[in-house]
PDB file of N, CA and C in Angstrom:
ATOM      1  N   UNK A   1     264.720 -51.232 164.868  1.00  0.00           N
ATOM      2  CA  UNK A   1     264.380 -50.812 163.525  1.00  0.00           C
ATOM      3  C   UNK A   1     264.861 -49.380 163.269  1.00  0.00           C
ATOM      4  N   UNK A   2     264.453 -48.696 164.081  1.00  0.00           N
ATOM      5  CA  UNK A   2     265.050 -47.389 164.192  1.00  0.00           C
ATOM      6  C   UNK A   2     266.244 -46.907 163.806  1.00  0.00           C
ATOM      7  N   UNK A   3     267.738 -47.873 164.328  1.00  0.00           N
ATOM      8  CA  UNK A   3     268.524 -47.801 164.510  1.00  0.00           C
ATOM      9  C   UNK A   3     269.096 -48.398 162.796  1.00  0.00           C
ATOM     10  N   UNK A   4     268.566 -49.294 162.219  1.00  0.00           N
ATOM     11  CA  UNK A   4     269.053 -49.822 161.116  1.00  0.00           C
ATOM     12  C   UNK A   4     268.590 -48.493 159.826  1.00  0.00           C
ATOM     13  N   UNK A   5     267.216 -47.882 160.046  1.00  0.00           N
ATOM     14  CA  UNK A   5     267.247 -46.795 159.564  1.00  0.00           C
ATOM     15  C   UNK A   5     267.948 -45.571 159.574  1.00  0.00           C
ATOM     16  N   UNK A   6     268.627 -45.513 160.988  1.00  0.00           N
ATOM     17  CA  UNK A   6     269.557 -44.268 160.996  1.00  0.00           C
ATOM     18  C   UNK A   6     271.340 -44.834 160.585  1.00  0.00           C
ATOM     19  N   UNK A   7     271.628 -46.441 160.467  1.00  0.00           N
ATOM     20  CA  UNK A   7     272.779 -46.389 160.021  1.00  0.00           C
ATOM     21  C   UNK A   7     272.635 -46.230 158.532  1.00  0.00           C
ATOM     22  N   UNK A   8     271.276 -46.721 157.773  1.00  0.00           N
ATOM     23  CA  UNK A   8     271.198 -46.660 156.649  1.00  0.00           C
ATOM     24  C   UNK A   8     271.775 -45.392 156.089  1.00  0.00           C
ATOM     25  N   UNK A   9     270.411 -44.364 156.379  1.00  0.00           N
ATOM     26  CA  UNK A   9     270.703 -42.904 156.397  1.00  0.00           C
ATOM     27  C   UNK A   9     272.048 -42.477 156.698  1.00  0.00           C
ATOM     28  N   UNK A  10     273.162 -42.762 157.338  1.00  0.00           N
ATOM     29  CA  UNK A  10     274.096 -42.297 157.395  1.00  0.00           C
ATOM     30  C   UNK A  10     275.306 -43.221 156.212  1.00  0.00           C
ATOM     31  N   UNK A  11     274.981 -44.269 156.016  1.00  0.00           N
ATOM     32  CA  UNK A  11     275.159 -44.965 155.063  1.00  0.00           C
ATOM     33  C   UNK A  11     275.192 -43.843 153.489  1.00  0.00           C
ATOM     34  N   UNK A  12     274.546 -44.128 153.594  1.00  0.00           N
ATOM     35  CA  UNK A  12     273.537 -43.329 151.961  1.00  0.00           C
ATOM     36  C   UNK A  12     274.422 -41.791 151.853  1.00  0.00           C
ATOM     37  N   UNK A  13     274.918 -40.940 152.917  1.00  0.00           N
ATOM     38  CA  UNK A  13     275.685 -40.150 153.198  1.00  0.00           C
ATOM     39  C   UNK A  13     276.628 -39.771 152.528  1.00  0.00           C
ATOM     40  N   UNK A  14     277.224 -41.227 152.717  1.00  0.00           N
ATOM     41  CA  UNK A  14     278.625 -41.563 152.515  1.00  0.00           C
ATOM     42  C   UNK A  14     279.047 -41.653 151.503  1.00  0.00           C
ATOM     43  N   UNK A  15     277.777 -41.760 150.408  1.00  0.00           N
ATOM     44  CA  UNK A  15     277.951 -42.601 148.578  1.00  0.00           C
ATOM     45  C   UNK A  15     278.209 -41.056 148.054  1.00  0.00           C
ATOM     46  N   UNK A  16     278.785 -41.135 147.137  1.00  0.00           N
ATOM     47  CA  UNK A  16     279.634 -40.425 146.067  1.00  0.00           C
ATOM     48  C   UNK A  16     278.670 -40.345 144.731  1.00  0.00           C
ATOM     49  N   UNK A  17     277.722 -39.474 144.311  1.00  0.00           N
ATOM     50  CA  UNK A  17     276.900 -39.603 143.598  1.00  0.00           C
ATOM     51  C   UNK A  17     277.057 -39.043 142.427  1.00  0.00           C
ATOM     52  N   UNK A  18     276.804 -39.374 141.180  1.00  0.00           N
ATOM     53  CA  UNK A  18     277.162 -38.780 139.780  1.00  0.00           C
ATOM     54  C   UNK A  18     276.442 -37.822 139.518  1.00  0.00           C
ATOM     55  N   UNK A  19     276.886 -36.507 138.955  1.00  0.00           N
ATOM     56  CA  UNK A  19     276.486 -35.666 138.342  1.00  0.00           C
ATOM     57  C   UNK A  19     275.560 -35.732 137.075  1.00  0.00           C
ATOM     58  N   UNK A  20     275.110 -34.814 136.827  1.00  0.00           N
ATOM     59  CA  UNK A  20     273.978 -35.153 135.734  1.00  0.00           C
ATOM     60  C   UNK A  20     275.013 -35.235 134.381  1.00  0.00           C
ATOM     61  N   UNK A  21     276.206 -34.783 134.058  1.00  0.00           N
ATOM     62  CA  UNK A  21     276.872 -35.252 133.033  1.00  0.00           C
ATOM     63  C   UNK A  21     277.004 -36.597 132.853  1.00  0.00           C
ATOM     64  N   UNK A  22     277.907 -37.005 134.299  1.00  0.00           N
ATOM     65  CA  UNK A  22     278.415 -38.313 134.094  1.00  0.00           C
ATOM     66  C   UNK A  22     277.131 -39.320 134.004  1.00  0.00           C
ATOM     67  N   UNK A  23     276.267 -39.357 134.421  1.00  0.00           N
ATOM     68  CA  UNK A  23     274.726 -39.819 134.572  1.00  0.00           C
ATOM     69  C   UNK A  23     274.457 -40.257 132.706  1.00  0.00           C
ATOM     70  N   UNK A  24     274.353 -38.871 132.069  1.00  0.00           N
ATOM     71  CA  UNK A  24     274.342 -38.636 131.228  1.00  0.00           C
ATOM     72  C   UNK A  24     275.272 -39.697 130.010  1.00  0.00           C
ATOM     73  N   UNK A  25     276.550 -39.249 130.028  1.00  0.00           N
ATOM     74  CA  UNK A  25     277.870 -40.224 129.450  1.00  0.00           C
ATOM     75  C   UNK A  25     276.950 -41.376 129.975  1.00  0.00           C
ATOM     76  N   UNK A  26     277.224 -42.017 131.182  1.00  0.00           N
ATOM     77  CA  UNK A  26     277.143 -43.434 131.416  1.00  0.00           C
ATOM     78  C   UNK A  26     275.973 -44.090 130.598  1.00  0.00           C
ATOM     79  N   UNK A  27     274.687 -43.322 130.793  1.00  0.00           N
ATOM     80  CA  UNK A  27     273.725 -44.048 129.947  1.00  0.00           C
ATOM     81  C   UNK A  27     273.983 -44.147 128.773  1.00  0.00           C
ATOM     82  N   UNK A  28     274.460 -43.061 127.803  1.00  0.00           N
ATOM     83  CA  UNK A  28     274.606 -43.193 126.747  1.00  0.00           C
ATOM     84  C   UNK A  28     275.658 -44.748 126.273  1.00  0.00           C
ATOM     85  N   UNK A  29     276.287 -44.396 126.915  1.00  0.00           N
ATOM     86  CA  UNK A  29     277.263 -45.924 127.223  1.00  0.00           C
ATOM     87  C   UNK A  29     276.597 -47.066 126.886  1.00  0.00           C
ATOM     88  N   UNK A  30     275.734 -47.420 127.960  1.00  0.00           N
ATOM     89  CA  UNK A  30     274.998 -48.685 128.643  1.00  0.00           C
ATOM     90  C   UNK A  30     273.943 -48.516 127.417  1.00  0.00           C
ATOM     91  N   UNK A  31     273.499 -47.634 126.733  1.00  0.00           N
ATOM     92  CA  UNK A  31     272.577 -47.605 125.489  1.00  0.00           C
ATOM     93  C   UNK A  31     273.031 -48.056 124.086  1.00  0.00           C
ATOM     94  N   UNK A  32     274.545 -47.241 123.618  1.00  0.00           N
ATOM     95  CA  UNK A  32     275.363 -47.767 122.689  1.00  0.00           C
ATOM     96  C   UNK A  32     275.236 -49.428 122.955  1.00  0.00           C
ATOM     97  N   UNK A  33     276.041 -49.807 123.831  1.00  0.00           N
ATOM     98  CA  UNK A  33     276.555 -51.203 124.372  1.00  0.00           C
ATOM     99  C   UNK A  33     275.278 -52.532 123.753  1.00  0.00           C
ATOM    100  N   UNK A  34     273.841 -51.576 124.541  1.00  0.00           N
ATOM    101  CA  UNK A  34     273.033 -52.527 124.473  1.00  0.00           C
ATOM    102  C   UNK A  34     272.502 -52.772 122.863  1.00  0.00           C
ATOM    103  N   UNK A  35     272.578 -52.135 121.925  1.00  0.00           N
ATOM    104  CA  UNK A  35     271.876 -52.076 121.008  1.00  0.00           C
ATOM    105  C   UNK A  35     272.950 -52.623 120.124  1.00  0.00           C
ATOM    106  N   UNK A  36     274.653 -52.497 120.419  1.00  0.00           N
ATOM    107  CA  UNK A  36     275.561 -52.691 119.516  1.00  0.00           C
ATOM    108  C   UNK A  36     275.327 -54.561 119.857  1.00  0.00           C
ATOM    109  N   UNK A  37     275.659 -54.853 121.173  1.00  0.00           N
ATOM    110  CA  UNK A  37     275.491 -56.171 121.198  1.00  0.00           C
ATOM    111  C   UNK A  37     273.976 -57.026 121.018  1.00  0.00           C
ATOM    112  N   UNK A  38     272.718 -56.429 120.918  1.00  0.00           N
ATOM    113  CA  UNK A  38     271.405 -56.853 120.255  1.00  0.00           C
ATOM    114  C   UNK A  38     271.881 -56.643 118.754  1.00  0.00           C
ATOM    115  N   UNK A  39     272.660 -55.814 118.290  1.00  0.00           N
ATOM    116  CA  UNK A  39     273.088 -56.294 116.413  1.00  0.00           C
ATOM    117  C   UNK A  39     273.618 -57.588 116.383  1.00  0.00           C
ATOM    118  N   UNK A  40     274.927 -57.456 117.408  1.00  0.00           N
ATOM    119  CA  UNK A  40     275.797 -58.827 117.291  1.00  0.00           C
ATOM    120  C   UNK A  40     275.126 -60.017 117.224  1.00  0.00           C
ATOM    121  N   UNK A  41     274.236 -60.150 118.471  1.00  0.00           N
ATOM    122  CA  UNK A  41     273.592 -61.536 118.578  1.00  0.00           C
ATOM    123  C   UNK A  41     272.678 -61.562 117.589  1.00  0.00           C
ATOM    124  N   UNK A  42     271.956 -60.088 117.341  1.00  0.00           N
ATOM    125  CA  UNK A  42     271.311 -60.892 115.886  1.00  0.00           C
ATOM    126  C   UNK A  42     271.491 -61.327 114.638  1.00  0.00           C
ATOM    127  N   UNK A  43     273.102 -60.620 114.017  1.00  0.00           N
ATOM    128  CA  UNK A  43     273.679 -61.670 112.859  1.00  0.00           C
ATOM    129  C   UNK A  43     274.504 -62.533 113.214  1.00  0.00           C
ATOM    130  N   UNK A  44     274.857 -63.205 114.444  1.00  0.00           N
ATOM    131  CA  UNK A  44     274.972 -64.164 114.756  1.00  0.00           C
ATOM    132  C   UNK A  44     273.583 -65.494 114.760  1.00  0.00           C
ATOM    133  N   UNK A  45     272.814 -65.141 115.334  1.00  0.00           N
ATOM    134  CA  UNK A  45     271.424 -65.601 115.093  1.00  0.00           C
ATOM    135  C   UNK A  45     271.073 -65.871 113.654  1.00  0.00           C
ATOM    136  N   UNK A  46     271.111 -65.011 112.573  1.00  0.00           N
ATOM    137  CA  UNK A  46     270.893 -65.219 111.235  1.00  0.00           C
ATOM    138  C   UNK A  46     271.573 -66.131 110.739  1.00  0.00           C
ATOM    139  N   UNK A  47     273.265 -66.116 110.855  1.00  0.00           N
ATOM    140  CA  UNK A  47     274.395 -66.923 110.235  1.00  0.00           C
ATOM    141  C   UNK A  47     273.704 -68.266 110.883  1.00  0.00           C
ATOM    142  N   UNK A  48     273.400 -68.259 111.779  1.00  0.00           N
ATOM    143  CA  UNK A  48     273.545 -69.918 113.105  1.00  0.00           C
ATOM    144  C   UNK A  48     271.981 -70.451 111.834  1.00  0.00           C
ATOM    145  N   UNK A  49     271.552 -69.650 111.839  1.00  0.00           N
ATOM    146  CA  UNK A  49     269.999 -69.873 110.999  1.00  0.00           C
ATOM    147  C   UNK A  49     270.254 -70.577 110.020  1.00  0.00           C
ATOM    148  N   UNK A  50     271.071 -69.948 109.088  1.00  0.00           N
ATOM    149  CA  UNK A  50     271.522 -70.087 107.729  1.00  0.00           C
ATOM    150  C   UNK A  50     272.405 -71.012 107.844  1.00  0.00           C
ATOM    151  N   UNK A  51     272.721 -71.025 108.574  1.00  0.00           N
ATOM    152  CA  UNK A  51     273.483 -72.564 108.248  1.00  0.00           C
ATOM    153  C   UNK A  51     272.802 -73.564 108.508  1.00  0.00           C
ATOM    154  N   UNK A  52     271.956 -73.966 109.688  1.00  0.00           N
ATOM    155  CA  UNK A  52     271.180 -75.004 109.805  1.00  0.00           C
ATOM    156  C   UNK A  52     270.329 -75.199 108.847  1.00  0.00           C
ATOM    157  N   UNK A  53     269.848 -74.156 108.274  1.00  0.00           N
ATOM    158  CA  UNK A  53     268.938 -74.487 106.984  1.00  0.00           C
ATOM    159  C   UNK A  53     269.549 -75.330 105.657  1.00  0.00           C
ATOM    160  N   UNK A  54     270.599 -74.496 105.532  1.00  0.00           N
ATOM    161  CA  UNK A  54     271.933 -74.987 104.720  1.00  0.00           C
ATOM    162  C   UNK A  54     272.046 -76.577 104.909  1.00  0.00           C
ATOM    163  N   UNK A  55     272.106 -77.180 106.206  1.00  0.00           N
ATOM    164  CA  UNK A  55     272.482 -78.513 106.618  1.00  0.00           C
ATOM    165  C   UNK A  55     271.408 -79.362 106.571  1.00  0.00           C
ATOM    166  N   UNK A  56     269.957 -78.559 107.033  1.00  0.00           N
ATOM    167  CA  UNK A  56     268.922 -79.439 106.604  1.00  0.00           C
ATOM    168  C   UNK A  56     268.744 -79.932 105.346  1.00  0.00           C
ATOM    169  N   UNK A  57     268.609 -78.863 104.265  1.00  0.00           N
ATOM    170  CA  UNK A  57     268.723 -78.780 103.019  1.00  0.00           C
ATOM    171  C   UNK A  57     269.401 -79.988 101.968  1.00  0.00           C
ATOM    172  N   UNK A  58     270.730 -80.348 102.997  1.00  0.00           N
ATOM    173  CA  UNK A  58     271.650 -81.401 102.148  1.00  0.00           C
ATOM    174  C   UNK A  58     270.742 -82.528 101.955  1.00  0.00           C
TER     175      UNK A  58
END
């Protein structure tokens, strides 16, 4: 056990870690992204709506 903890730890070493900018950028990213594609699917969702209503309707 010991031993899987100290390759870990030397593991973890090795990683290349983002700065608080890029940290920064990236979320903003992954935040844009998420909210632009929760618009998409939701007037997609509306249209898909509106039309089935549309088709019931006939």
């Amino acid at each position: 056990m010991i031993r899987y903890i100290k390759g870990t730890i030397a593991e973890m070493k090795k990683v290349t870690w983002l700065n608080g900018s890029e940290t920064s950028r990236d979320t903003s990213y992954v935040i844009f992204s998420a909210i632009f594609f929760a618009g998409f699917l939701g007037i997609v969702d509306y249209l898909v709506g509106l039309g089935v209503r549309l088709l019931m309707n006939r």
